[in-house]
Protein backbone atom coordinates (compact mmCIF):
# COMPACT_ATOMS: atom_id res chain seq x y z
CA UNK A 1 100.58 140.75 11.91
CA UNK A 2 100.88 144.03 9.81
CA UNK A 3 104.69 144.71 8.57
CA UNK A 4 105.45 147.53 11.36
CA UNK A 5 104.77 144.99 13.86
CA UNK A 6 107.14 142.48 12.56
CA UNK A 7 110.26 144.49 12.19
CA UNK A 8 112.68 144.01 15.24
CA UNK A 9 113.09 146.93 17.60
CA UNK A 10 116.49 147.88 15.83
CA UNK A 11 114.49 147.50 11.94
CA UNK A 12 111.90 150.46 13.64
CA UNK A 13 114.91 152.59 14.62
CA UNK A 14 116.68 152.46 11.30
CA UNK A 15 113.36 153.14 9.55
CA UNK A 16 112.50 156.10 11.43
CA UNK A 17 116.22 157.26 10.36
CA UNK A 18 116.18 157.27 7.24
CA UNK A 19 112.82 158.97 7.39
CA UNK A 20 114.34 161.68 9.20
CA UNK A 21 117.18 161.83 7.09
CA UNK A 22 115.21 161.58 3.74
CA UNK A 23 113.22 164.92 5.02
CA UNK A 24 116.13 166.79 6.64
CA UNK A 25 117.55 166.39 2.76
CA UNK A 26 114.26 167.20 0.79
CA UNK A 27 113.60 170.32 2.83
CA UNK A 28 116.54 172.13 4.15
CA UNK A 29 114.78 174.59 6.11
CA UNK A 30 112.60 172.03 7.97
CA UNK A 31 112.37 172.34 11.78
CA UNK A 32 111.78 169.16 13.87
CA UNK A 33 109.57 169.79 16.33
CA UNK A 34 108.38 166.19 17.67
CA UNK A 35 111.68 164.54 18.64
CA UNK A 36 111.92 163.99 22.24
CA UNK A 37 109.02 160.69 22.63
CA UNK A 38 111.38 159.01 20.69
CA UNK A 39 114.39 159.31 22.89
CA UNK A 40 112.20 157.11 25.46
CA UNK A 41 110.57 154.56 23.58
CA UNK A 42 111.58 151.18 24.54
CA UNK A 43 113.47 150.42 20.79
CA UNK A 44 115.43 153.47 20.91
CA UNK A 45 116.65 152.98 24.03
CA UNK A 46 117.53 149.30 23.73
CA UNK A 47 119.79 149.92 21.12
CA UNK A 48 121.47 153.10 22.46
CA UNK A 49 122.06 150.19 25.12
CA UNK A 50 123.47 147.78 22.77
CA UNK A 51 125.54 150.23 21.82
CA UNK A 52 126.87 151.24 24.77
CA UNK A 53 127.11 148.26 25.68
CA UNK A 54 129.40 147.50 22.89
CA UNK A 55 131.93 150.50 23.08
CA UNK A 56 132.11 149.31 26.97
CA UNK A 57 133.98 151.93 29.31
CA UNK A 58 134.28 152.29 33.19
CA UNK A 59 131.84 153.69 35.39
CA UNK A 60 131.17 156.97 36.24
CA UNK A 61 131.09 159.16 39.17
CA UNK A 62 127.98 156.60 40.40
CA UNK A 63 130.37 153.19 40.15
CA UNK A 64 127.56 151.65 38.57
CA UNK A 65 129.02 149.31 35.79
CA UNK A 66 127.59 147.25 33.15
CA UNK A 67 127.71 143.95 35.89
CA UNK A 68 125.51 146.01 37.67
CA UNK A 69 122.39 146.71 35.35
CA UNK A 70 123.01 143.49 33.78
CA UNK A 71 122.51 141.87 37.42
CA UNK A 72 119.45 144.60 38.37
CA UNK A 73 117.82 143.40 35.15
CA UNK A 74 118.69 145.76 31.54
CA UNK A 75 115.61 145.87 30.95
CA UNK A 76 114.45 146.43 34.19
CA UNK A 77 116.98 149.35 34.66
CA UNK A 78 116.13 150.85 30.80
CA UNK A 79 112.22 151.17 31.93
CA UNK A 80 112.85 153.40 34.86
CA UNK A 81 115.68 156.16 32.53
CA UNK A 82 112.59 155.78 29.98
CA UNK A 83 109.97 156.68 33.03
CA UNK A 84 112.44 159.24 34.34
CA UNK A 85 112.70 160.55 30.47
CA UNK A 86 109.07 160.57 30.05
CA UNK A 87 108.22 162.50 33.53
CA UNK A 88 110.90 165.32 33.20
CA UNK A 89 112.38 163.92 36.47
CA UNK A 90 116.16 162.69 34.79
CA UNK A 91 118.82 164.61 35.74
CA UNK A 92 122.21 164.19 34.10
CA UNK A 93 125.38 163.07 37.00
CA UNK A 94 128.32 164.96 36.95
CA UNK A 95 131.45 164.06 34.90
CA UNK A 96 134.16 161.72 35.79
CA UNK A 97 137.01 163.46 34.30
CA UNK A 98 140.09 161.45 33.67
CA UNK A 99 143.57 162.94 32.29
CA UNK A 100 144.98 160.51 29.03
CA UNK A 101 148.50 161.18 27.88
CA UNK A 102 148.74 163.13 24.40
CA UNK A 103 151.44 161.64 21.65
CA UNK A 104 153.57 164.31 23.59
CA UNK A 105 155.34 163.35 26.56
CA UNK A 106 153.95 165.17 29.73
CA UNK A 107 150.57 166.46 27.62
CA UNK A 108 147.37 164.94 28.92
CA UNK A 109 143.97 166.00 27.32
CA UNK A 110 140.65 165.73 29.73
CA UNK A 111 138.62 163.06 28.99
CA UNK A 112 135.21 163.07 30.16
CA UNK A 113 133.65 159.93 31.58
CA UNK A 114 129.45 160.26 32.27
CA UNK A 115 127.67 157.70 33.94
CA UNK A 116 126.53 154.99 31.79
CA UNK A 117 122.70 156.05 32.37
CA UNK A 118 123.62 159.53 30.91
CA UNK A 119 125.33 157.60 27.87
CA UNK A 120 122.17 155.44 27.17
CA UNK A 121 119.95 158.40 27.39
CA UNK A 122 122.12 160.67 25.17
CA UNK A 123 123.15 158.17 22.60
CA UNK A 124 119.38 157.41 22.22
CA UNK A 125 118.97 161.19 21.33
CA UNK A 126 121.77 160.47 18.71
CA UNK A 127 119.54 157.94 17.39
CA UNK A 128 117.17 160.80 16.48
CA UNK A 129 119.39 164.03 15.63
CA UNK A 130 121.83 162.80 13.99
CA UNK A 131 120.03 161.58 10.72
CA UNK A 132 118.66 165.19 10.87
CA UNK A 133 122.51 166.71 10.79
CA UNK A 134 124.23 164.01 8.32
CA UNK A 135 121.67 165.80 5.78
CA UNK A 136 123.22 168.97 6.61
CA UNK A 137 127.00 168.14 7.45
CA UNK A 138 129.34 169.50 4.50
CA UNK A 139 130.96 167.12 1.81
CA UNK A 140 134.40 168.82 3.76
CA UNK A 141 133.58 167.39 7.09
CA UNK A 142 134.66 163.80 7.59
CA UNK A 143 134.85 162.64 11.29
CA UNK A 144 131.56 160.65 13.27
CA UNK A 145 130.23 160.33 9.62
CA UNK A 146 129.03 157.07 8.03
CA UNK A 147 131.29 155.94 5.30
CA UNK A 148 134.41 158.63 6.21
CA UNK A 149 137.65 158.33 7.96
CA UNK A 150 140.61 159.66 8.94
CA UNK A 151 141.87 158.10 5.82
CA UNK A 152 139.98 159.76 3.25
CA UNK A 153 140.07 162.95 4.41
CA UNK A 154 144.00 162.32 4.07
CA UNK A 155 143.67 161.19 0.61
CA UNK A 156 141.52 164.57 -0.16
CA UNK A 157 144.72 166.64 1.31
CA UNK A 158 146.82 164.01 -0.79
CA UNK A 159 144.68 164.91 -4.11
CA UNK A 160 144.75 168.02 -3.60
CA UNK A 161 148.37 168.47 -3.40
CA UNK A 162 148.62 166.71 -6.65
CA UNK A 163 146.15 169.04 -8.58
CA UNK A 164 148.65 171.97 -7.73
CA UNK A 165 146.76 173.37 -4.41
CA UNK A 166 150.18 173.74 -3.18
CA UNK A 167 149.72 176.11 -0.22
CA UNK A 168 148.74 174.50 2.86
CA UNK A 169 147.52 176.57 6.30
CA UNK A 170 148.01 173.60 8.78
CA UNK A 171 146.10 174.79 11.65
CA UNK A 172 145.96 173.76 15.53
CA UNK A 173 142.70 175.23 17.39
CA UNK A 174 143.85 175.86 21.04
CA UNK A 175 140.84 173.43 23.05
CA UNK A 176 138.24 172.99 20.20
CA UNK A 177 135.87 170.87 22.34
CA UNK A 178 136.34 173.22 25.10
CA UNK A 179 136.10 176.75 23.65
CA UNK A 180 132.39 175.97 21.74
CA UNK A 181 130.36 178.64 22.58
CA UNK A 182 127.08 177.21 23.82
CA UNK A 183 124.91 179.96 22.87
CA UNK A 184 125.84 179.61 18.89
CA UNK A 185 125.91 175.99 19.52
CA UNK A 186 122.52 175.94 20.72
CA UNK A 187 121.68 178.04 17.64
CA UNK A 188 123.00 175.68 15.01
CA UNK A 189 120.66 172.77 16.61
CA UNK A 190 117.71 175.25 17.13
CA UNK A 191 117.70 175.95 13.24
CA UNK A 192 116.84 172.19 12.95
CA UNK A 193 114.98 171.43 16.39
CA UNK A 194 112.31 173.45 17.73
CA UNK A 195 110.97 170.60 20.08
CA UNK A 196 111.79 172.76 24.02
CA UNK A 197 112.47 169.62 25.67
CA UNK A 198 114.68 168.37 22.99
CA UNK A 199 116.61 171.24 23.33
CA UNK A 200 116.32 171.75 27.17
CA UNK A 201 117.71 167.82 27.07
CA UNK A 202 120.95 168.94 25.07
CA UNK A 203 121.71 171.84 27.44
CA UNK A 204 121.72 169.88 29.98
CA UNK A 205 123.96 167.90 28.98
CA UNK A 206 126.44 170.63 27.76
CA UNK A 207 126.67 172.03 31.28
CA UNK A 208 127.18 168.95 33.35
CA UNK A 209 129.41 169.78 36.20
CA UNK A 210 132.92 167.51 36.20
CA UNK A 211 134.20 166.35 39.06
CA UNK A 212 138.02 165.74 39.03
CA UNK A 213 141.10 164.72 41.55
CA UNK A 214 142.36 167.62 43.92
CA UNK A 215 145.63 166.58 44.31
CA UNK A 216 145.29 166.08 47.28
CA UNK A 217 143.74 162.63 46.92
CA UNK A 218 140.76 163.70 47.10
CA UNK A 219 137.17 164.66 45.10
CA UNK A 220 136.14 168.39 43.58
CA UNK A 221 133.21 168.94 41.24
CA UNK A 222 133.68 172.45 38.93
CA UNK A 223 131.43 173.91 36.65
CA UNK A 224 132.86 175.59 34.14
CA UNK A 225 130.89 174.12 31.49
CA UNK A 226 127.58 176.50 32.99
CA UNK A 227 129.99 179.64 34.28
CA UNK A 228 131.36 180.46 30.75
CA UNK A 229 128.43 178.85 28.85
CA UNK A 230 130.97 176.88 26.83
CA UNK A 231 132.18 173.13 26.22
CA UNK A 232 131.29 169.72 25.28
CA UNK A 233 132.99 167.37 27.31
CA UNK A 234 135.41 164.90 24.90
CA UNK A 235 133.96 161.39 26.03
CA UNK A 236 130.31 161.97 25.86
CA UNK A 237 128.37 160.73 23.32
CA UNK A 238 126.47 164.14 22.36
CA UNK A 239 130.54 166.02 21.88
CA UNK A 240 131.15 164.31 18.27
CA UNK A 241 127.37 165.74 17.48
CA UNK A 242 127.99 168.90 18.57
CA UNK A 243 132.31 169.69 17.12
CA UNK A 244 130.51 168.77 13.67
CA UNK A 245 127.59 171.01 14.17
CA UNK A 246 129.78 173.95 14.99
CA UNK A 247 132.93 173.15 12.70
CA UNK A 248 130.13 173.65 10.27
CA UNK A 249 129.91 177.01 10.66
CA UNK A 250 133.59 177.72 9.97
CA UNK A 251 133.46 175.69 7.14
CA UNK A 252 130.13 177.32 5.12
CA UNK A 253 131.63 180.03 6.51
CA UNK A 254 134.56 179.98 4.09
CA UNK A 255 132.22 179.27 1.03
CA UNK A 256 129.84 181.63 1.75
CA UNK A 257 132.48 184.46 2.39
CA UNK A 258 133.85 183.76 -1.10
CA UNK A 259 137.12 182.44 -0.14
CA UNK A 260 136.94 179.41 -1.42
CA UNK A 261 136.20 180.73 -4.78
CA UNK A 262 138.76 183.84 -4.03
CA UNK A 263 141.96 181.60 -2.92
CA UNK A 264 141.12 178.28 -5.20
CA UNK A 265 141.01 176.41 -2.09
CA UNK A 266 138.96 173.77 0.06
CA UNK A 267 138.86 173.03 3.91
CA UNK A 268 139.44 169.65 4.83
CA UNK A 269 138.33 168.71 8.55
CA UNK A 270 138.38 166.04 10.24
CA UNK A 271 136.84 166.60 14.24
CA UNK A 272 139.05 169.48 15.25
CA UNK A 273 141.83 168.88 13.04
CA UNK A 274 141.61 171.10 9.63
CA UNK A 275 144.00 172.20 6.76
CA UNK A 276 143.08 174.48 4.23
CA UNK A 277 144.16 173.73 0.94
CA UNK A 278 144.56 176.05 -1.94
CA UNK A 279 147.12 178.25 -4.47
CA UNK A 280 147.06 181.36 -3.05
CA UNK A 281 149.57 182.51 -0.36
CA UNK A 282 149.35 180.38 2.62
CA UNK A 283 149.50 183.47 4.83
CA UNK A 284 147.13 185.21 3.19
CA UNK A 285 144.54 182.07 4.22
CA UNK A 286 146.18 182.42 7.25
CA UNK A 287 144.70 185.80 7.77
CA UNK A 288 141.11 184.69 6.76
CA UNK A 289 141.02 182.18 9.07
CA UNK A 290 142.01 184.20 11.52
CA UNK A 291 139.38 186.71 11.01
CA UNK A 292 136.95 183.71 10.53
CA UNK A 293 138.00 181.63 13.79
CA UNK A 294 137.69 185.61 15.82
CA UNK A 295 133.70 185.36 14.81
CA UNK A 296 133.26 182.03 15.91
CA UNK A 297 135.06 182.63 19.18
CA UNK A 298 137.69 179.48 18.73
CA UNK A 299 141.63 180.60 19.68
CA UNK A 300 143.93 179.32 17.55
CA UNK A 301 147.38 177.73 18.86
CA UNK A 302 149.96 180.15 17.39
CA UNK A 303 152.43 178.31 17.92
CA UNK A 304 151.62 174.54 16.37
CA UNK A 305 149.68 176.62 13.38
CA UNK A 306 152.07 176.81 9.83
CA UNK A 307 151.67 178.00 7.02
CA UNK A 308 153.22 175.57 4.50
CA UNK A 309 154.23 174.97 0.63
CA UNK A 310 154.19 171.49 0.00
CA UNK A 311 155.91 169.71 -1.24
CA UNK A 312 159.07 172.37 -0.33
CA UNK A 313 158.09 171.44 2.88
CA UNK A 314 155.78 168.39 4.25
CA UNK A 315 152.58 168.81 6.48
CA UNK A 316 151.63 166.30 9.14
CA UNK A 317 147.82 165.44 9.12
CA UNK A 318 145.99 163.06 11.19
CA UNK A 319 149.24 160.78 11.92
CA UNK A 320 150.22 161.29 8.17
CA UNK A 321 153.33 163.06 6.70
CA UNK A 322 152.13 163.87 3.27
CA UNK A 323 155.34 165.60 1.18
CA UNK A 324 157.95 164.58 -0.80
CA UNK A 325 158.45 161.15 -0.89
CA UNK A 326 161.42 159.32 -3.32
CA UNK A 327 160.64 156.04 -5.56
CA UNK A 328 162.66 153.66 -7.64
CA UNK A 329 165.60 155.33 -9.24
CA UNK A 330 165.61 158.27 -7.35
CA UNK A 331 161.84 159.57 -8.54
CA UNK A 332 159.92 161.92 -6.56
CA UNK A 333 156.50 162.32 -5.92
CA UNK A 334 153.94 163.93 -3.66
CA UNK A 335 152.82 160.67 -1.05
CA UNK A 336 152.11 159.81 2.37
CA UNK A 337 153.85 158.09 4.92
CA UNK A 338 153.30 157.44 8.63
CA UNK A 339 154.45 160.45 10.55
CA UNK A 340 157.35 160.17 12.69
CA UNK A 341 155.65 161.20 15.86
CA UNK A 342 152.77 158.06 14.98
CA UNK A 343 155.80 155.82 14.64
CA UNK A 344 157.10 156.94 18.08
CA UNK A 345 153.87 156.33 19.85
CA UNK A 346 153.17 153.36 18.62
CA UNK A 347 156.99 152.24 19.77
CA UNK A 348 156.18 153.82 23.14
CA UNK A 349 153.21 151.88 23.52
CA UNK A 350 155.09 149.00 22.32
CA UNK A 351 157.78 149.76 25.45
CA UNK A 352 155.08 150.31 28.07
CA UNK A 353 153.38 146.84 27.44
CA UNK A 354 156.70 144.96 27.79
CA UNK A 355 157.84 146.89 30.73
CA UNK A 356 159.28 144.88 33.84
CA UNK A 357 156.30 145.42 35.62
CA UNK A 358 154.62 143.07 33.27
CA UNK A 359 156.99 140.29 33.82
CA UNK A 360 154.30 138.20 35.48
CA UNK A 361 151.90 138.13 32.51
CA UNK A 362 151.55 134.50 30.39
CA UNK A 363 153.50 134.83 26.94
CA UNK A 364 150.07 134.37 25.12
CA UNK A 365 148.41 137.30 26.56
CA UNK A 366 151.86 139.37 26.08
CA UNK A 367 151.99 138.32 22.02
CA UNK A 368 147.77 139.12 22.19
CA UNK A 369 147.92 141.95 23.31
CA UNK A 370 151.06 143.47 21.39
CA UNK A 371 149.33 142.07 18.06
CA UNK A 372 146.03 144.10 18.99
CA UNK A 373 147.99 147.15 19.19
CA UNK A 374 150.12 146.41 16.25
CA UNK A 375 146.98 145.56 14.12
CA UNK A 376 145.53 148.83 15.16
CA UNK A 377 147.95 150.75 14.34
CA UNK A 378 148.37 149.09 10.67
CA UNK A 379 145.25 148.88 10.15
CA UNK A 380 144.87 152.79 10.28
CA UNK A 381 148.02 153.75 8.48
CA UNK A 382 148.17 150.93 5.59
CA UNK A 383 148.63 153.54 2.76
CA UNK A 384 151.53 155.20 0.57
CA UNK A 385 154.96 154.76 1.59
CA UNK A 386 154.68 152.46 4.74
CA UNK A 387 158.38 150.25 4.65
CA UNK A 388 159.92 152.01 6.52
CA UNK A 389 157.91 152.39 9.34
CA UNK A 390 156.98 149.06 9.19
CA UNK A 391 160.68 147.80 9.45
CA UNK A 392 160.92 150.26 12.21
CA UNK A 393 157.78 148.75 14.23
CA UNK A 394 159.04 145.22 13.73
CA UNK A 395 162.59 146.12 15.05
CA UNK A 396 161.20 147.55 17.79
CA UNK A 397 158.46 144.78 19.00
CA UNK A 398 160.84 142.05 18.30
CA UNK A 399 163.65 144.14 20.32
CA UNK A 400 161.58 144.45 23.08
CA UNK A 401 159.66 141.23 23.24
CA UNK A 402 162.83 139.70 23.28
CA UNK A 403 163.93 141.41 26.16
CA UNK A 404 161.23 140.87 28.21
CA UNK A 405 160.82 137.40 27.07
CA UNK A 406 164.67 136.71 28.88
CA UNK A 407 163.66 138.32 31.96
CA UNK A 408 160.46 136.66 32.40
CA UNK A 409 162.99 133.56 31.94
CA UNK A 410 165.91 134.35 33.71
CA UNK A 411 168.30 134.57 30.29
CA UNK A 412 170.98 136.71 28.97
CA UNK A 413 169.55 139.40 27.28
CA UNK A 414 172.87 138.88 24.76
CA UNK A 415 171.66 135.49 24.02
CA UNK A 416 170.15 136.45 20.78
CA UNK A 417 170.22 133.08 19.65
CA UNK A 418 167.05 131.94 22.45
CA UNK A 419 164.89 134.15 20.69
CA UNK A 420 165.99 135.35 17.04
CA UNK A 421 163.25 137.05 15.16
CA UNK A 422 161.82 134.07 12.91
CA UNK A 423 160.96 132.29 16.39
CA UNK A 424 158.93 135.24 17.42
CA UNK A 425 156.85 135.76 14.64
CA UNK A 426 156.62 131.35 13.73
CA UNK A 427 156.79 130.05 17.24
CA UNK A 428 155.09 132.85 19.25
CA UNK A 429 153.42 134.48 16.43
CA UNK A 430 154.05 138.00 16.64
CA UNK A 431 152.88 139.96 14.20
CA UNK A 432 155.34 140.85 11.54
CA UNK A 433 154.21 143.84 9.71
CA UNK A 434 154.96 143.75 5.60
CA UNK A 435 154.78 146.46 3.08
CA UNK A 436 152.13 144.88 1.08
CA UNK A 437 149.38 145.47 3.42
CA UNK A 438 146.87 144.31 1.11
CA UNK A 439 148.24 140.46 2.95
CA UNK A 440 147.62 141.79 5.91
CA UNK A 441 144.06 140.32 7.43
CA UNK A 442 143.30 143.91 8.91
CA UNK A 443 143.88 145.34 5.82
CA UNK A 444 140.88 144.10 4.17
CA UNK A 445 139.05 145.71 7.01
């Protein structure tokens, strides 16, 4: 048996990876024109499967679920979207587009929900561009990135601050995901791509129709996707792909431009959040971005865009207030602390679990389910000045699992003494969030 043959079918996809990625990075100007085969061989599509099959997710406009395939037979199911691939006969389903509440109260943002067989096929085209991009994704960009976060692009912001890039354009693009222009977006993949189907494959995708609620209890399917010729739908697999691909532009933009060099500053994104970071005059920035974001054909939200001098004044990125923050004795310094809105949300979520409608749920699966959201939530913002939203988050769980704990059991709620704190966290083990995080299991993660 030679060695190709005895790697597993997930050792051949990482291998062909980091090929791709290892000449995307030697030769910049390379164009890929032999892509699409892969997207239906049997290993790529088993583990754009697994994968799948991991992240879970309901069904979309077809009802079929996972129970279904994995009663018709996976692999069964896997070899007909590979035929289907192969012969030019697949067809992407329409969107199932579902509304999910913003940290706002009354704000939804659309989430799109394809069918399962669209996810497999597109995430196994993932399997193949996205090695290509990573080589080409700036050092700025940090979302859908191996080995970036949320976090780190915070701590850039954070180090910047404390080199003296004081002046801070906090910026809010009005519908990032929904405003890219397909035409440029096709552009910034066709620099890299040149196989047709490849490419016919992604359009496709970008102009799925969505079908939605009436409100009238009812079905309609739209298209606005193909009438404008823009949008990736937020939910699909190919829409972190494709915000990179075109955030890239803005940010090269700003190098190549010279105003980088011209306002000392740096662009930090993070999917379609950004800040730009510098010493010159925040409005002036302002201005360039403006005239930037006008090429690229992105609105920006007037009215949730600032223009900021920290730490005078704090900015709130990615969940994080990063500003003034006051040690021992009095001392200031520039840190980061959970934002008030992220400690409100949390709290909310907190309130929704325990609500009375819940009163019928076992006190295990109550305590579970609170810790997972707890854990979540700590596990993301475990850095800087995090007391005092801890304290906050414990009164608040404890408050409320109290109360629903005496009406589940038909007590007083006044009758502190049934449930005092030190029985919820021993007895029922609730999770009691600390300062030191580095105690926290999570927080090793």
């Amino acid at each position: 048996m030679t060695t190709g043959e005895s790697l597993t079918g997930s050792d051949k996809v990482r291998k062909l990876q980091t090929m791709l990625h290892a000449k995307a990075k030697e030769e910049p100007d390379r164009r890929f024109h032999a892509l699409i085969d892969k997207v239906w061989r049997e290993d790529f599509l088993a583990e754009a499967w697994r994968r799948v099959r991991r992240n879970g997710g309901a069904a979309g406009v077809d009802g079929e679920t996972f129970a279904d395939i994995e009663s018709y037979g996976a692999g069964r199911w896997l070899g007909e979207l590979s035929r289907d691939l192969r012969g030019g006969t697949y067809v992407p389903k329409p969107v199932r587009q579902v509304l999910i509440p913003k940290k706002q109260p009354g704000k939804f943002r659309p989430l799109g929900i394809p069918c399962i067989r669209d996810r497999v096929a597109q995430t196994s085209a993932l399997l193949v561009l996205e090695p290509i991009f990573e080589a080409d994704l700036q050092p700025e960009q940090y979302a859908y990135r191996p080995g970036r976060s949320a976090n780190d692009a915070v701590k850039r912001v954070h180090r910047l601050l404390n080199t003296g890039h004081n002046e801070v354009v906090d910026c809010d693009l009005s519908n990032y995901f929904g405003e890219i222009p397909h035409a440029e977006l096709m552009k910034s993949i066709a620099r890299r791509v040149s196989d047709g189907r490849m490419l016919g494959l992604i359009k496709a995708w970008l102009e799925m129709p969505v079908e939605e609620d009436d409100g009238k209890g009812g079905k309609r399917r739209t298209n606005r996707a193909r009438r404008e010729r823009k949008g990736t739908p937020q939910g699909s697999p190919i829409s972190p792909l494709a915000s990179n691909l075109y955030m890239r532009r803005f940010v090269r933009g700003w190098k190549a431009l010279g105003y980088a060099r011209r306002y000392r500053s740096e662009i930090v994104n993070y999917a379609d959040d950004f800040c730009v970071v510098g010493k010159a005059p925040a409005a002036e920035m302002l201005a360039a971005v403006k005239r930037l974001m006008d090429r690229l054909k992105l609105p920006i939200n007037e009215q949730k865009t600032r223009c900021v001098r920290c730490p005078e004044k704090p900015i709130d990125f990615l969940g994080h207030r990063i500003g003034r923050n006051y040690g021992l004795h009095g001392r200031t310094y520039i840190g980061t602390r959970p934002s008030k809105a992220s400690v409100q949300s949390i709290c909310r979520r907190i309130s929704e679990q325990t609500a009375a409608r819940n009163g019928t749920m076992r006190t295990e699966d109550m305590v579970e389910r609170l810790n997972r959201m707890i854990a979540g939530w700590a596990n993301y913002y475990r850095h800087g000045q995090v007391g005092p939203a801890y304290s906050a988050i414990n009164n608040h769980s404890t408050r409320r699992l109290r109360q629903w704990l005496c009406r589940k059991h038909k007590v007083r709620s006044g009758k502190y003494v049934h449930y005092p704190n030190r029985r919820l966290w021993k007895h029922y083990g609730l999770t009691c969030l600390e300062p030191k995080t580095q105690g926290l299991p999570w927080a090793k993660a």
